[in-house]
Protein backbone atom coordinates (compact mmCIF):
# COMPACT_ATOMS: atom_id res chain seq x y z
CA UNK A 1 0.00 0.00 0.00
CA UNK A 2 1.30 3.64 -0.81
CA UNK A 3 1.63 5.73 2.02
CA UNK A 4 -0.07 8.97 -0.65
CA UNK A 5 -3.63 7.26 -1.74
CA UNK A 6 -6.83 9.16 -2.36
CA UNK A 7 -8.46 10.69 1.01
CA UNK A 8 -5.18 10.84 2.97
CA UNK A 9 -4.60 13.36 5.20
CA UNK A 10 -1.22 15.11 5.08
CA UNK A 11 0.60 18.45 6.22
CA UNK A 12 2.04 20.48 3.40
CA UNK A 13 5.97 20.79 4.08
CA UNK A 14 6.64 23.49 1.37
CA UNK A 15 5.34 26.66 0.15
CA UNK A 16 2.50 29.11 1.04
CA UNK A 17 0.47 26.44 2.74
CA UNK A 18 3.33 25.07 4.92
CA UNK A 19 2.21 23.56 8.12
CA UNK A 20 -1.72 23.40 7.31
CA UNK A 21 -3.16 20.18 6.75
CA UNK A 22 -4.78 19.10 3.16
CA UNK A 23 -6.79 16.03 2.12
CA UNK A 24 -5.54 13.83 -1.33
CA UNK A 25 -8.18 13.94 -3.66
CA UNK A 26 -6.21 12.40 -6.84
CA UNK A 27 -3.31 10.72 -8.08
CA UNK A 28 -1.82 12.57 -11.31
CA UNK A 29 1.40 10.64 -11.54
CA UNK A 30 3.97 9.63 -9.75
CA UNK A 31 5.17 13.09 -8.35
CA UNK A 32 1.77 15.06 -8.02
CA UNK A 33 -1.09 14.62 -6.84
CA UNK A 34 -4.11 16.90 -6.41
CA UNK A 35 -4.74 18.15 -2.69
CA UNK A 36 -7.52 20.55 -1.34
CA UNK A 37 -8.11 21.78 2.34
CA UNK A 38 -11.02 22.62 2.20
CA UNK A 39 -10.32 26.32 1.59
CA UNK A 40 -13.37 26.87 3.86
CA UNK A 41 -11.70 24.83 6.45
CA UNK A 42 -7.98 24.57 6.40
CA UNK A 43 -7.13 27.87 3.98
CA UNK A 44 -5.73 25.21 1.42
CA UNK A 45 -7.08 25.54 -1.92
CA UNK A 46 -7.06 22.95 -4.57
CA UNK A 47 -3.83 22.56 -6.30
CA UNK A 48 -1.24 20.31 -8.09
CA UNK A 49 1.15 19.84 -5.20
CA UNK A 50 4.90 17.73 -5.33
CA UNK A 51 4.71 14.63 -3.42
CA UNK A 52 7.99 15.70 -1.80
CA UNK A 53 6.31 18.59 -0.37
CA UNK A 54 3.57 16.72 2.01
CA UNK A 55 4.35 14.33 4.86
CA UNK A 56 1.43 11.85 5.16
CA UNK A 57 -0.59 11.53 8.50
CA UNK A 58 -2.11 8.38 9.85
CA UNK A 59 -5.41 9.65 9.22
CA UNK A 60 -7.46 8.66 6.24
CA UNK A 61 -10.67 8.99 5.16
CA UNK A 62 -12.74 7.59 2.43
CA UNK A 63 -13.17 9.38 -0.89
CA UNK A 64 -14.06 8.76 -4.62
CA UNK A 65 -10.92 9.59 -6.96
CA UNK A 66 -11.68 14.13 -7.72
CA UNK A 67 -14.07 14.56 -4.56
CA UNK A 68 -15.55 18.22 -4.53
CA UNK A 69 -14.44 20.24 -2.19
CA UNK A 70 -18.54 19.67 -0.44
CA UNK A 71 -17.78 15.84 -0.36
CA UNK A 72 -14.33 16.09 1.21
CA UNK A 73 -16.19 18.42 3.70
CA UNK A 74 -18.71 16.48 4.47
CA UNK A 75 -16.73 13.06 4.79
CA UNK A 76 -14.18 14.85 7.65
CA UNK A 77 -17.72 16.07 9.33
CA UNK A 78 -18.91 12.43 9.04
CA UNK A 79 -15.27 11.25 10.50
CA UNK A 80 -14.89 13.70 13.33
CA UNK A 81 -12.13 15.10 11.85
CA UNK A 82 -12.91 19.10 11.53
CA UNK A 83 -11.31 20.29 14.58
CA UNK A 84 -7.80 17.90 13.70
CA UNK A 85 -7.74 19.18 10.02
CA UNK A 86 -8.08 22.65 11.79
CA UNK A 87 -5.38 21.84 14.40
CA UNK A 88 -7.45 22.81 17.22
CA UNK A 89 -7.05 19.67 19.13
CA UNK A 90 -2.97 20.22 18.79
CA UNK A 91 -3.06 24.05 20.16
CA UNK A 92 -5.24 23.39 22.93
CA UNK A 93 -3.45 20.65 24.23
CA UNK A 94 -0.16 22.86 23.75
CA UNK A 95 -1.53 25.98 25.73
CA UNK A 96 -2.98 23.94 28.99
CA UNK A 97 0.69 22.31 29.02
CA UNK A 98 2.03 25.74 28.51
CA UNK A 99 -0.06 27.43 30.70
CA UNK A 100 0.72 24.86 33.69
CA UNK A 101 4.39 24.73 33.41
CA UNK A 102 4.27 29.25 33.55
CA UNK A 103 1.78 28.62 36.41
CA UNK A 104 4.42 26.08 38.41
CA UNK A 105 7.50 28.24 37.84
């Protein structure tokens, strides 16, 4: 199995969008792929992206091969997955640890 496959989840490594989390929507070759965000959601919009430049995450969700950006929406609502894709559940974690250890100095 390929670790890049429609519907994973991955954080771009490279450009604009570094840091923010995408979905894989399709496979162009072996190099690119297409990934989207959604905009709405993550601030990624769809592009033509360098395999190089994303680093998969063990997350994956279930998609048909060019899922609109309303279907990839829908299917991380359906999977629980809104507030990860936004990186909520990340920061929040971060700021109670950070908050504790300023609290105990």
């Amino acid at each position: 199995m390929a670790l890049i496959s429609v519907g994973r989840i991955c954080v771009k490594t490279k450009g604009r969008d570094a840091g923010k989390k995408c979905v894989v929507v399709s496979i162009i070759n072996d190099n690119f792929v297409l990934v989207t965000g959604p905009k709405k959601l993550t601030g990624v919009r769809r592009r033509k992206v360098n395999i190089r430049h994303l680093s998969p995450l063990p997350k994956h969700i279930r998609l048909p091969k060019d899922a609109s950006d309303d279907v990839v929406l829908s299917a991380l609502e359906k999977n629980n997955l809104v507030n990860y894709m936004k990186g909520e559940e990340v920061i929040e974690s971060k700021n109670v640890e950070e908050t504790e250890e300023t609290n105990s100095s």
